[in-house]
PDB file of N, CA and C in Angstrom:
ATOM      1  N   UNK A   1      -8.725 -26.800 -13.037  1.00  0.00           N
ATOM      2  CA  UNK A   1      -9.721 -26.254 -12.103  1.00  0.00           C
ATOM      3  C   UNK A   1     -10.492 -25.110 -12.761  1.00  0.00           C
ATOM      4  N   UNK A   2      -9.716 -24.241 -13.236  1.00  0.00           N
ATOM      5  CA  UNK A   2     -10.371 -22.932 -13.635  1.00  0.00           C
ATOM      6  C   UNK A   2     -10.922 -23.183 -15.093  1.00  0.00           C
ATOM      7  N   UNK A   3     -10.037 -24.318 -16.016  1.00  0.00           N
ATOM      8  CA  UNK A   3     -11.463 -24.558 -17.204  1.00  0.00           C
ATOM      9  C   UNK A   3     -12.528 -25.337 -16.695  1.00  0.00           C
ATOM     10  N   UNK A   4     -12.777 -26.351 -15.632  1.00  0.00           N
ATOM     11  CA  UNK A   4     -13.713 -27.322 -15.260  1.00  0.00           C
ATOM     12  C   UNK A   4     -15.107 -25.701 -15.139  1.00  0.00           C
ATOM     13  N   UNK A   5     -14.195 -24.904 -14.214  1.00  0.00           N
ATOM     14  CA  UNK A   5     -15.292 -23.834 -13.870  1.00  0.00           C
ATOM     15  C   UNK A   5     -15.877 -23.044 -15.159  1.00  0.00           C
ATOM     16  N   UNK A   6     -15.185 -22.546 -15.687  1.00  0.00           N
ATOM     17  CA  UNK A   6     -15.766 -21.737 -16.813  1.00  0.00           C
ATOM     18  C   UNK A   6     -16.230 -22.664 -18.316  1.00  0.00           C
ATOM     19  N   UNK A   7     -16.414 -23.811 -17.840  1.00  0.00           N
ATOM     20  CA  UNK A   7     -16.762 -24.906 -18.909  1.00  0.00           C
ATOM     21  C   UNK A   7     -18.366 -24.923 -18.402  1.00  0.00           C
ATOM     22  N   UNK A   8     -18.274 -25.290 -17.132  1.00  0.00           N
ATOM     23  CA  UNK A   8     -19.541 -25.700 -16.315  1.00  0.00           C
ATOM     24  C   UNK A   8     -20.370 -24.287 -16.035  1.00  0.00           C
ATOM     25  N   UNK A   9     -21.792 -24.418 -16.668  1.00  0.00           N
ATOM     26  CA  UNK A   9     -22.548 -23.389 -16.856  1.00  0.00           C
ATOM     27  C   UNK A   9     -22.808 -23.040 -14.971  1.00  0.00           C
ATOM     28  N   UNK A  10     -22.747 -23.952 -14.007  1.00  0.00           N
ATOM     29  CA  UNK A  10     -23.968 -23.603 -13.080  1.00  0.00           C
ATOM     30  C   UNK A  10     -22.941 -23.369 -12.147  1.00  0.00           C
ATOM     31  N   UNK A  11     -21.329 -23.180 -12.234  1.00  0.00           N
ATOM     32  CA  UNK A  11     -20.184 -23.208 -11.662  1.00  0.00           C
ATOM     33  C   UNK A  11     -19.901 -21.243 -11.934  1.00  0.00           C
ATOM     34  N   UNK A  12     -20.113 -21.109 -13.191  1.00  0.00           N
ATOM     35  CA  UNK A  12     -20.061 -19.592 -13.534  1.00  0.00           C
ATOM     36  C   UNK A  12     -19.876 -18.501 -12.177  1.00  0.00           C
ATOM     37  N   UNK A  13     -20.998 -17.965 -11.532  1.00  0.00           N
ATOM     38  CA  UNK A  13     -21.339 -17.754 -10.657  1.00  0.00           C
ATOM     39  C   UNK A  13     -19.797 -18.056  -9.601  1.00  0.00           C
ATOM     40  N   UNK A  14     -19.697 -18.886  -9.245  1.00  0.00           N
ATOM     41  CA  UNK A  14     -18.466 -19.237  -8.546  1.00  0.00           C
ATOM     42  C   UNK A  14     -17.141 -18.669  -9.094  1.00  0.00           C
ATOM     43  N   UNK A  15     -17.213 -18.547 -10.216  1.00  0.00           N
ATOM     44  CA  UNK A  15     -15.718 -18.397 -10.767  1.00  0.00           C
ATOM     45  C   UNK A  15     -15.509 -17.079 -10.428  1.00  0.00           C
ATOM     46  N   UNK A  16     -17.050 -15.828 -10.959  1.00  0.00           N
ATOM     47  CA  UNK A  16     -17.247 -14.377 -11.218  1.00  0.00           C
ATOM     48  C   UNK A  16     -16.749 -13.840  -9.496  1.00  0.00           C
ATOM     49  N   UNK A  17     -17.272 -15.060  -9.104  1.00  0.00           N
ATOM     50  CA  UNK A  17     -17.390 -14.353  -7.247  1.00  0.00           C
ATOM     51  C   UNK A  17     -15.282 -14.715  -6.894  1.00  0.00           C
ATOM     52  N   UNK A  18     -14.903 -15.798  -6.956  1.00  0.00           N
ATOM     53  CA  UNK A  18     -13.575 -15.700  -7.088  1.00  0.00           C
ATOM     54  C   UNK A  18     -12.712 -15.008  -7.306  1.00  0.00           C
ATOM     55  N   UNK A  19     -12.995 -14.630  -9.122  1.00  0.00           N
ATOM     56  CA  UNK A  19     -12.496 -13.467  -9.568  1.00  0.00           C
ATOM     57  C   UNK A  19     -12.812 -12.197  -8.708  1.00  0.00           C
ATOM     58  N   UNK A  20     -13.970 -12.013  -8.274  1.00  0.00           N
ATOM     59  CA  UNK A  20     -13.757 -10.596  -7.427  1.00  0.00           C
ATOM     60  C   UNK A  20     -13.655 -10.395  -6.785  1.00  0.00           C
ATOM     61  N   UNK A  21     -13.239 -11.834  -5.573  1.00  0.00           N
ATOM     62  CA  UNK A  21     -12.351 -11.705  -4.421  1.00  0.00           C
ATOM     63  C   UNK A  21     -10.963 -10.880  -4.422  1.00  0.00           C
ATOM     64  N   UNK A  22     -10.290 -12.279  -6.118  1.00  0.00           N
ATOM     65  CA  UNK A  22      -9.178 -11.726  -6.270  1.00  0.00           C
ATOM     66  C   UNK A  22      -8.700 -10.613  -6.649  1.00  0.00           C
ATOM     67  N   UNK A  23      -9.516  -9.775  -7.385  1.00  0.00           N
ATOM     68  CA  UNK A  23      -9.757  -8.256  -7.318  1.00  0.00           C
ATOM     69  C   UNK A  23      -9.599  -7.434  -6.278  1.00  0.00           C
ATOM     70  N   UNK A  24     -10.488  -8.031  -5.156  1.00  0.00           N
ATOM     71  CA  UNK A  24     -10.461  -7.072  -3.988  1.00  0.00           C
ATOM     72  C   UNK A  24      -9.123  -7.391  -2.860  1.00  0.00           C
ATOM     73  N   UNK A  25      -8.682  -8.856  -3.129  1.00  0.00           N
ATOM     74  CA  UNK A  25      -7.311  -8.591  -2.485  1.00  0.00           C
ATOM     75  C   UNK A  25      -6.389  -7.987  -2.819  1.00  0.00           C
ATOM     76  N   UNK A  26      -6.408  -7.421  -4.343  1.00  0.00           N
ATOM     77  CA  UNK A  26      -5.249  -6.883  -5.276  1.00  0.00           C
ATOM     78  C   UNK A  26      -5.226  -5.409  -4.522  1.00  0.00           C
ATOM     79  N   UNK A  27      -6.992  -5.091  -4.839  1.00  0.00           N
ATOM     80  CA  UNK A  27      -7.045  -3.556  -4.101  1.00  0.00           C
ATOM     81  C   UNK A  27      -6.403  -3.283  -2.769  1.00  0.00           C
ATOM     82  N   UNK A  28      -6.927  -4.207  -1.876  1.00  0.00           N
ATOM     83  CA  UNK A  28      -6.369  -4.037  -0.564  1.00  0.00           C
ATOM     84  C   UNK A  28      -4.916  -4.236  -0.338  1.00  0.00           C
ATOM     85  N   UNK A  29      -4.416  -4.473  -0.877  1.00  0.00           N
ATOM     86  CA  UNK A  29      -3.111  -4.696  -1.059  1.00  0.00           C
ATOM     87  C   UNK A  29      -2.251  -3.812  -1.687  1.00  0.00           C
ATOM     88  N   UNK A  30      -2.903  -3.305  -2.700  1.00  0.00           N
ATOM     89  CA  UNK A  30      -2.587  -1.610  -3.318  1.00  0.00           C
ATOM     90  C   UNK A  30      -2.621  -0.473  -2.161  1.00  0.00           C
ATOM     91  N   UNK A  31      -3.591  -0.415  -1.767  1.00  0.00           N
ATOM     92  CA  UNK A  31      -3.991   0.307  -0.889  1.00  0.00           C
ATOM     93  C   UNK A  31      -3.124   0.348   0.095  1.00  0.00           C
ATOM     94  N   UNK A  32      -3.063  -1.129   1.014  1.00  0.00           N
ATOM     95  CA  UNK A  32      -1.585  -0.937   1.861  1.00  0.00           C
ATOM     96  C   UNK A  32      -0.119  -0.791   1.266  1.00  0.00           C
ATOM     97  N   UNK A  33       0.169  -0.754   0.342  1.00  0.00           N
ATOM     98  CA  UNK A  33       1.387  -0.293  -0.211  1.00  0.00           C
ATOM     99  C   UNK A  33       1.701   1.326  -0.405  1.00  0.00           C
ATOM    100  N   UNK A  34       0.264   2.003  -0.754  1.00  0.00           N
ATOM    101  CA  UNK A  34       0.064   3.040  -1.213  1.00  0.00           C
ATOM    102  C   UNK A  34       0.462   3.637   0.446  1.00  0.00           C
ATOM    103  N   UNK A  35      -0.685   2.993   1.701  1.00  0.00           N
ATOM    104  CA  UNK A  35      -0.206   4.183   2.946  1.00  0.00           C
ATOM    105  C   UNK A  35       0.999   3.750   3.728  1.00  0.00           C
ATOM    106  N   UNK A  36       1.661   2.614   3.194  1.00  0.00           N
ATOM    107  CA  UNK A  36       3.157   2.430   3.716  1.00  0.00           C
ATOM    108  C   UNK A  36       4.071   3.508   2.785  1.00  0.00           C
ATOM    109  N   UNK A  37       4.317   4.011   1.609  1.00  0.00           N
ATOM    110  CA  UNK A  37       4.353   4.431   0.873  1.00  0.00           C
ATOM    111  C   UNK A  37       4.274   5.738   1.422  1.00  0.00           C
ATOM    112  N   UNK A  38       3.436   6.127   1.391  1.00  0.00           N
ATOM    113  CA  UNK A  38       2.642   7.597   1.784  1.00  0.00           C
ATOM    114  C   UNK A  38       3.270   7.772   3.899  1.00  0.00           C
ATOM    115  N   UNK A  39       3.226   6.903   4.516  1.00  0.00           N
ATOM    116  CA  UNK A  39       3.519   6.820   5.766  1.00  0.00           C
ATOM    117  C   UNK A  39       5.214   7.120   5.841  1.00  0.00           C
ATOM    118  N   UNK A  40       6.267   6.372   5.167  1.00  0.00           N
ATOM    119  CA  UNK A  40       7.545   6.345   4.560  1.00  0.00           C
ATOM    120  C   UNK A  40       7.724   8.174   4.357  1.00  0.00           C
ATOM    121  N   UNK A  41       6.576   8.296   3.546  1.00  0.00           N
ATOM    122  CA  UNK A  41       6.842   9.542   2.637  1.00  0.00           C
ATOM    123  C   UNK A  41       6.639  10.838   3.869  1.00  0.00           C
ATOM    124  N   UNK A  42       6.442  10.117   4.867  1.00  0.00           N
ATOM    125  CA  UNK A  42       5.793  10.753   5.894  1.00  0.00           C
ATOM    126  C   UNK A  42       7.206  11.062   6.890  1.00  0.00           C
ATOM    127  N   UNK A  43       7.781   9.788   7.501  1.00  0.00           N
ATOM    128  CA  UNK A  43       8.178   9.984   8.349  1.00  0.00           C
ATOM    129  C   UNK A  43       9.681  10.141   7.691  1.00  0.00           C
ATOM    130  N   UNK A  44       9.839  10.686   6.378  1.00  0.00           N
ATOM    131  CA  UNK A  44      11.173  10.440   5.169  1.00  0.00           C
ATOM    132  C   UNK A  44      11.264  12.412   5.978  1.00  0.00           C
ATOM    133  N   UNK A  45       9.747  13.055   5.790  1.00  0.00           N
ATOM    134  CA  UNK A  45       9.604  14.535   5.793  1.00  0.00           C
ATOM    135  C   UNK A  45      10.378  15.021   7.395  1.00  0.00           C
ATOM    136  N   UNK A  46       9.825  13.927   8.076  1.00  0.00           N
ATOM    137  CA  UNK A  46      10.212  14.229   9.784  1.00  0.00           C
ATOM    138  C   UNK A  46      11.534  14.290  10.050  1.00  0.00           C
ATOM    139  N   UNK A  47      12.199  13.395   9.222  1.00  0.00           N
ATOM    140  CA  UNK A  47      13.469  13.000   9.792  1.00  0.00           C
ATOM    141  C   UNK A  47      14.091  14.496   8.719  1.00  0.00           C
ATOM    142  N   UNK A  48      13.688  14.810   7.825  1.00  0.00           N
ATOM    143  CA  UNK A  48      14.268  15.590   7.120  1.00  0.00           C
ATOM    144  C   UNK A  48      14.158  16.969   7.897  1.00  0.00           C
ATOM    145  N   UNK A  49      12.928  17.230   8.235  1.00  0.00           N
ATOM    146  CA  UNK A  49      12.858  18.709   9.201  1.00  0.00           C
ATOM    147  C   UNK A  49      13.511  18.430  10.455  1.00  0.00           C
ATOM    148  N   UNK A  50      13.880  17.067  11.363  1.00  0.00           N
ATOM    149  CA  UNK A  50      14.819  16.979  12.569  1.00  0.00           C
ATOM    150  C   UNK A  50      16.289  17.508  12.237  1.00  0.00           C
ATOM    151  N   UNK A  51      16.586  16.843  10.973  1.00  0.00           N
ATOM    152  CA  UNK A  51      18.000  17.311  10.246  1.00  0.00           C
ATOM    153  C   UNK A  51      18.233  18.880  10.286  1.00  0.00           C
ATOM    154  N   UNK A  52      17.259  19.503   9.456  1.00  0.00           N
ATOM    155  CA  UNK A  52      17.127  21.064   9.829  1.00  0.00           C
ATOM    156  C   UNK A  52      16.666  21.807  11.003  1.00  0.00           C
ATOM    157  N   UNK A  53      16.344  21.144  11.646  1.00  0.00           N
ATOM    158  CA  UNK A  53      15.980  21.645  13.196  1.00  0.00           C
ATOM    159  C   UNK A  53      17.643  21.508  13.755  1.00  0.00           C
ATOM    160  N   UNK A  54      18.316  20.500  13.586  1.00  0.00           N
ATOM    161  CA  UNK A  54      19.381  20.576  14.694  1.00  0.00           C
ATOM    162  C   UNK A  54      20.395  21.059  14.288  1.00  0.00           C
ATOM    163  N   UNK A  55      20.061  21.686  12.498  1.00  0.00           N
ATOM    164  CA  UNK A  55      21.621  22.215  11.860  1.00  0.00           C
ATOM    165  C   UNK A  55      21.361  23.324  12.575  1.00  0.00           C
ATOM    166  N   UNK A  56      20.245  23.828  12.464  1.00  0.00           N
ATOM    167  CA  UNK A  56      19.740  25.073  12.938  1.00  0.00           C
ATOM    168  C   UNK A  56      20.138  25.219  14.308  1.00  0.00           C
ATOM    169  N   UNK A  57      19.356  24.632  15.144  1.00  0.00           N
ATOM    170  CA  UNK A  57      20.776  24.925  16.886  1.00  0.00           C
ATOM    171  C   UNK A  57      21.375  25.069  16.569  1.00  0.00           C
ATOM    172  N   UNK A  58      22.200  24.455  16.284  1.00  0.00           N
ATOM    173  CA  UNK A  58      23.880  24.299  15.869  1.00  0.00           C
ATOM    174  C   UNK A  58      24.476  25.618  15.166  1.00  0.00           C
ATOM    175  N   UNK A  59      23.479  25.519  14.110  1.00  0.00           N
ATOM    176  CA  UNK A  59      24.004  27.788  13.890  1.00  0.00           C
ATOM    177  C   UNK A  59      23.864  28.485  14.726  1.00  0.00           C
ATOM    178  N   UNK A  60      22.447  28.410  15.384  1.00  0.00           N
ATOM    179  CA  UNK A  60      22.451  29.394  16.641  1.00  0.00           C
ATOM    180  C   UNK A  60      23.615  29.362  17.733  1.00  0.00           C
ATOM    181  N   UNK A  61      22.697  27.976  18.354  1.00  0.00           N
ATOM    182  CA  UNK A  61      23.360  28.011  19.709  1.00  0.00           C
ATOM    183  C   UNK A  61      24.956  27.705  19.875  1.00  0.00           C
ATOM    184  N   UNK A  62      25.443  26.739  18.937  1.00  0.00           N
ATOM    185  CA  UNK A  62      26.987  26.216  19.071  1.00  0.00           C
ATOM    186  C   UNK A  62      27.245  24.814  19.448  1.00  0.00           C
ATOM    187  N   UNK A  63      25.540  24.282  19.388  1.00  0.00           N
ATOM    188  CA  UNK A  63      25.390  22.848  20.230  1.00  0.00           C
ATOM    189  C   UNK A  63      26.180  22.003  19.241  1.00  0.00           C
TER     190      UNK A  63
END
């Protein structure tokens, strides 16, 4: 398939546009990894300050 295309002069065009589909799904796909990633990194921080929030009662109050 992909030599028929880049063999065939008037097919070119088709292949370039393909290729930069598949480009742009790579990106978008980076991209959602990156704010799952970054979101993770997010709610990794929350659960970490809940941890210190309740050691903290717990020194204070005795809970």
């Amino acid at each position: 398939m992909f030599l028929c295309v880049s063999t065939t002069p008037q097919l070119k065009p088709l292949y370039i546009n393909a290729f930069g589909y598949v480009v742009l799904i790579v990106l978008d796909v980076l991209e959602k990894i990156k704010n799952t990633i970054s979101k993770l990194k997010l709610d990794n921080t929350i659960v970490r300050y809940n941890i210190y929030y309740q050691s903290y009662l717990l020194f204070i109050y005795g809970y």
